[in-house]
N, C-alpha and C. Protein backbone atom coordinates (compact mmCIF):
# COMPACT_ATOMS: atom_id res chain seq x y z
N UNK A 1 15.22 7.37 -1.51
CA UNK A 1 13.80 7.32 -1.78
C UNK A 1 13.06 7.38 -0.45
N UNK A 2 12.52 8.52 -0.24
CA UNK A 2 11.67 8.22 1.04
C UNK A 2 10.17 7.34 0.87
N UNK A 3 9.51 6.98 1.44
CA UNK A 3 8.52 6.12 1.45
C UNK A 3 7.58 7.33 1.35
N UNK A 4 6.07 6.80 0.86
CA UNK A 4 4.98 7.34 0.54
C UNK A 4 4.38 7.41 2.14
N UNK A 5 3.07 7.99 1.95
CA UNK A 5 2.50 8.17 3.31
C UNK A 5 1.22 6.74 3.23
N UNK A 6 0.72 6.47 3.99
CA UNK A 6 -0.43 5.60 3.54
C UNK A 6 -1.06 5.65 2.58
N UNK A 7 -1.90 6.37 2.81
CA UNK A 7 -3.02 7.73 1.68
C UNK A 7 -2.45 6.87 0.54
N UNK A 8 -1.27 8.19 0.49
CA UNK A 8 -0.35 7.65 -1.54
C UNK A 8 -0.51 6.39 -1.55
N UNK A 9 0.01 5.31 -0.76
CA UNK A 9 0.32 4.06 -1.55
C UNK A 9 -0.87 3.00 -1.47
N UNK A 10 -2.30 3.52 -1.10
CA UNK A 10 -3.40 2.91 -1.09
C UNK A 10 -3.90 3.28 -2.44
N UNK A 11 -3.69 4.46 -3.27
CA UNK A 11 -3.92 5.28 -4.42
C UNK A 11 -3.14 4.17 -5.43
N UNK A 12 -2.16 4.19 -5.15
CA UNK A 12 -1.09 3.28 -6.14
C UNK A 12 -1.77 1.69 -5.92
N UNK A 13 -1.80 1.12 -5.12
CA UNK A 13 -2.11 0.09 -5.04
C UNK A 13 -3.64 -0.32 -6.08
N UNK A 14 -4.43 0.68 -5.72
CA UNK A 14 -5.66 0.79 -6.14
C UNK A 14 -5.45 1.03 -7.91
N UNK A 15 -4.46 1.67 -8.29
CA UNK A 15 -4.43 2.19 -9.40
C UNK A 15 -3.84 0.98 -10.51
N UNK A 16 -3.14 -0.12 -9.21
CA UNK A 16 -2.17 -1.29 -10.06
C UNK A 16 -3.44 -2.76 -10.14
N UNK A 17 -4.62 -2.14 -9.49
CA UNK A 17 -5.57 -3.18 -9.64
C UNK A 17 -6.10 -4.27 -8.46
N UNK A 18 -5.21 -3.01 -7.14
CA UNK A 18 -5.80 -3.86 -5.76
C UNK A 18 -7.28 -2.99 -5.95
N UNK A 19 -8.31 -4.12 -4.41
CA UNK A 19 -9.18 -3.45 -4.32
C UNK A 19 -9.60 -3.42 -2.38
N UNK A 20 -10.21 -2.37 -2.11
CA UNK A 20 -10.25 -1.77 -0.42
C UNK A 20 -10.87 -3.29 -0.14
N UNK A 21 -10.60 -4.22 0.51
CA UNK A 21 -11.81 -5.20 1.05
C UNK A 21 -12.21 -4.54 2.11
N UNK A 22 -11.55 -4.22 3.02
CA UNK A 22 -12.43 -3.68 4.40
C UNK A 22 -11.28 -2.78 4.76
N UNK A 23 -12.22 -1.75 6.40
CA UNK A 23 -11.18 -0.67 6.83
C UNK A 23 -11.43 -1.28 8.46
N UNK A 24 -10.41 -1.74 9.39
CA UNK A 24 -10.63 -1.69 10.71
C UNK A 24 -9.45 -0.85 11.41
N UNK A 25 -9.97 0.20 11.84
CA UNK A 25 -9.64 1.67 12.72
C UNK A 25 -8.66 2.19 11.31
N UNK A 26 -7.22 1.98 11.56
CA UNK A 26 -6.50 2.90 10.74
C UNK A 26 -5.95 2.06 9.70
N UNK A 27 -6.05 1.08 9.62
CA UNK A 27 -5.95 0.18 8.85
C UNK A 27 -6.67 -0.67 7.70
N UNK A 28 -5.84 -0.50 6.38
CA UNK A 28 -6.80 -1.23 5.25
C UNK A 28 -6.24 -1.77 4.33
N UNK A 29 -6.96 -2.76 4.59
CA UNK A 29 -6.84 -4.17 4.12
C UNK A 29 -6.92 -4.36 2.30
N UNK A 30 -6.39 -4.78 1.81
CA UNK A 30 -6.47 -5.01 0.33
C UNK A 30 -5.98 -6.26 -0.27
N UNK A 31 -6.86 -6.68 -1.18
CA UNK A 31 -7.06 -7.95 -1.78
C UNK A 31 -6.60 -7.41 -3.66
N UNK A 32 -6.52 -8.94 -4.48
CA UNK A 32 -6.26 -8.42 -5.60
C UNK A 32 -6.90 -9.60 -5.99
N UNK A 33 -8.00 -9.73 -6.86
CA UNK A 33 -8.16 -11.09 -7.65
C UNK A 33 -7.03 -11.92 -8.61
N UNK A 34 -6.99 -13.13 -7.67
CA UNK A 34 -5.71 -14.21 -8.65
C UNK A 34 -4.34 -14.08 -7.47
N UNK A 35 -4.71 -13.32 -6.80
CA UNK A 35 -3.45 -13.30 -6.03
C UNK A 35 -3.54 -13.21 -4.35
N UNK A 36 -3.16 -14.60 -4.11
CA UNK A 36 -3.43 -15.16 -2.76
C UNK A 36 -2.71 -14.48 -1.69
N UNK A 37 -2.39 -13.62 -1.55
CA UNK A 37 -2.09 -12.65 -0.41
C UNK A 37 -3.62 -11.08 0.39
N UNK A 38 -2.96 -10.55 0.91
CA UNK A 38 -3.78 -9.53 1.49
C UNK A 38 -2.59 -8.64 2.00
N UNK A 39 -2.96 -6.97 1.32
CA UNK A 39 -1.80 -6.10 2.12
C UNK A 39 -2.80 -5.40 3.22
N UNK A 40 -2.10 -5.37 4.25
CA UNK A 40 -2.66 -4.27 5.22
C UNK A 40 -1.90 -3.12 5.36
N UNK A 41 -2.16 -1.84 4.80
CA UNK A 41 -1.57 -0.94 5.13
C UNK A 41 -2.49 0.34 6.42
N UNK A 42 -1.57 0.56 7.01
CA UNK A 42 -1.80 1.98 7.95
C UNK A 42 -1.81 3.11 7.47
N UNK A 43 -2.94 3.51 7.76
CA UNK A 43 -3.09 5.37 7.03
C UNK A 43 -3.38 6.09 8.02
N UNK A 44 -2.60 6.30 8.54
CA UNK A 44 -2.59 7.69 9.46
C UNK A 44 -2.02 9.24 9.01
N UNK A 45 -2.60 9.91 9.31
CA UNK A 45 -2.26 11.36 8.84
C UNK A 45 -1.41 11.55 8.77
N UNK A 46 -0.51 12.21 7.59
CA UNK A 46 0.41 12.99 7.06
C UNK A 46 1.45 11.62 7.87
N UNK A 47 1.60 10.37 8.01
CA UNK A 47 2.57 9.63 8.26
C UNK A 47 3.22 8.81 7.64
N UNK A 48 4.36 9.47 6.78
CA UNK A 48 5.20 8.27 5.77
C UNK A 48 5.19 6.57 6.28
N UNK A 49 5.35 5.40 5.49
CA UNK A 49 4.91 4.31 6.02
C UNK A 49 6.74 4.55 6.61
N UNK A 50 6.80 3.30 7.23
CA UNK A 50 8.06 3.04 7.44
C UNK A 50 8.87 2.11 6.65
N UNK A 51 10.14 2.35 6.19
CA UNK A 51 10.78 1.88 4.97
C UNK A 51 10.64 0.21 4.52
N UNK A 52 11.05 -0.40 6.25
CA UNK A 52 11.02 -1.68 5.99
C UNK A 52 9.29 -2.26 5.78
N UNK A 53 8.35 -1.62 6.17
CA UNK A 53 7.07 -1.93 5.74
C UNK A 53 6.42 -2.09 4.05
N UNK A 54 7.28 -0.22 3.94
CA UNK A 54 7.08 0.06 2.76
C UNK A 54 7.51 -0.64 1.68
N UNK A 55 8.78 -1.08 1.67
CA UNK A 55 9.88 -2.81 0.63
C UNK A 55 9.03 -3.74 0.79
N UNK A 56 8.41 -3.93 1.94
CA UNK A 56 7.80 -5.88 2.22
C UNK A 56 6.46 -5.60 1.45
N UNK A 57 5.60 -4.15 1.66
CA UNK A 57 4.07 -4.33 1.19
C UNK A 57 4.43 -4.62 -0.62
N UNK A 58 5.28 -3.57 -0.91
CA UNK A 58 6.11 -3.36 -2.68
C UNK A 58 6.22 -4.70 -3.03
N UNK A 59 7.05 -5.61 -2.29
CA UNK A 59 6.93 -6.99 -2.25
C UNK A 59 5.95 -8.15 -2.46
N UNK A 60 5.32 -8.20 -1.46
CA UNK A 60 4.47 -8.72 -0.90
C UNK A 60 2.72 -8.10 -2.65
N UNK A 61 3.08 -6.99 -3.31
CA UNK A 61 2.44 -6.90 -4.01
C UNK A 61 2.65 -7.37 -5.74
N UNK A 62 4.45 -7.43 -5.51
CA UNK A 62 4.75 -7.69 -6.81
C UNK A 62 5.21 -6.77 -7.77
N UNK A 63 5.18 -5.36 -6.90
CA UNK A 63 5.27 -4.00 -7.48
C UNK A 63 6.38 -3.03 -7.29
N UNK A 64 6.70 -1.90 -8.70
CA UNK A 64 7.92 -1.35 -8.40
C UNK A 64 7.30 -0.09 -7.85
N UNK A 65 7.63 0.72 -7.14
CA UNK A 65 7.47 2.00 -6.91
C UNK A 65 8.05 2.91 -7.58
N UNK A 66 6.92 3.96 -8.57
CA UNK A 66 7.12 4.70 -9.82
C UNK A 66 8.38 5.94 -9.60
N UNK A 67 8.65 6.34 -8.03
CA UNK A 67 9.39 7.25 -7.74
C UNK A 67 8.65 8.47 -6.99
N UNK A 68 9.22 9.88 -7.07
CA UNK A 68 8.81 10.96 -6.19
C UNK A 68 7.29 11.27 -7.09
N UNK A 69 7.44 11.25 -8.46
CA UNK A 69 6.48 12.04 -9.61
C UNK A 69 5.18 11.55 -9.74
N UNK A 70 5.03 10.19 -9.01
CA UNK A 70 3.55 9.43 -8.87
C UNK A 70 3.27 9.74 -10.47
């Protein structure tokens, strides 16, 4: 499974019911009501996240990743 790029998994995140709280430089921040964490992900152009980021944010959200077919 390769990892998504930022972009994608800010889409997914958004789609599972996170929401943008803020953007500082390449980085954005996301909150979820009821759930006491914050993901920060990096969106830089055309740059897959990196794997071990990509497991801990999946984690860290509670979430499975749907596969290649989004």
């Amino acid at each position: 499974m390769t990892p998504p790029t930022g972009k994608e998994f800010c889409a997914f995140l958004e789609r599972n019911g996170w929401f943008l709280a803020r953007i500082r430089g390449s980085h954005h921040v996301y909150k979820k009501p009821g759930v006491n964490a914050l993901l920060t992900v990096p969106v830089q152009v055309h740059q897959p996240l990196k794997r071990g980021l990509f497991t801990a944010l999946l984690s860290l959200a509670g979430l499975e990743w749907p596969g290649p077919g989004l």
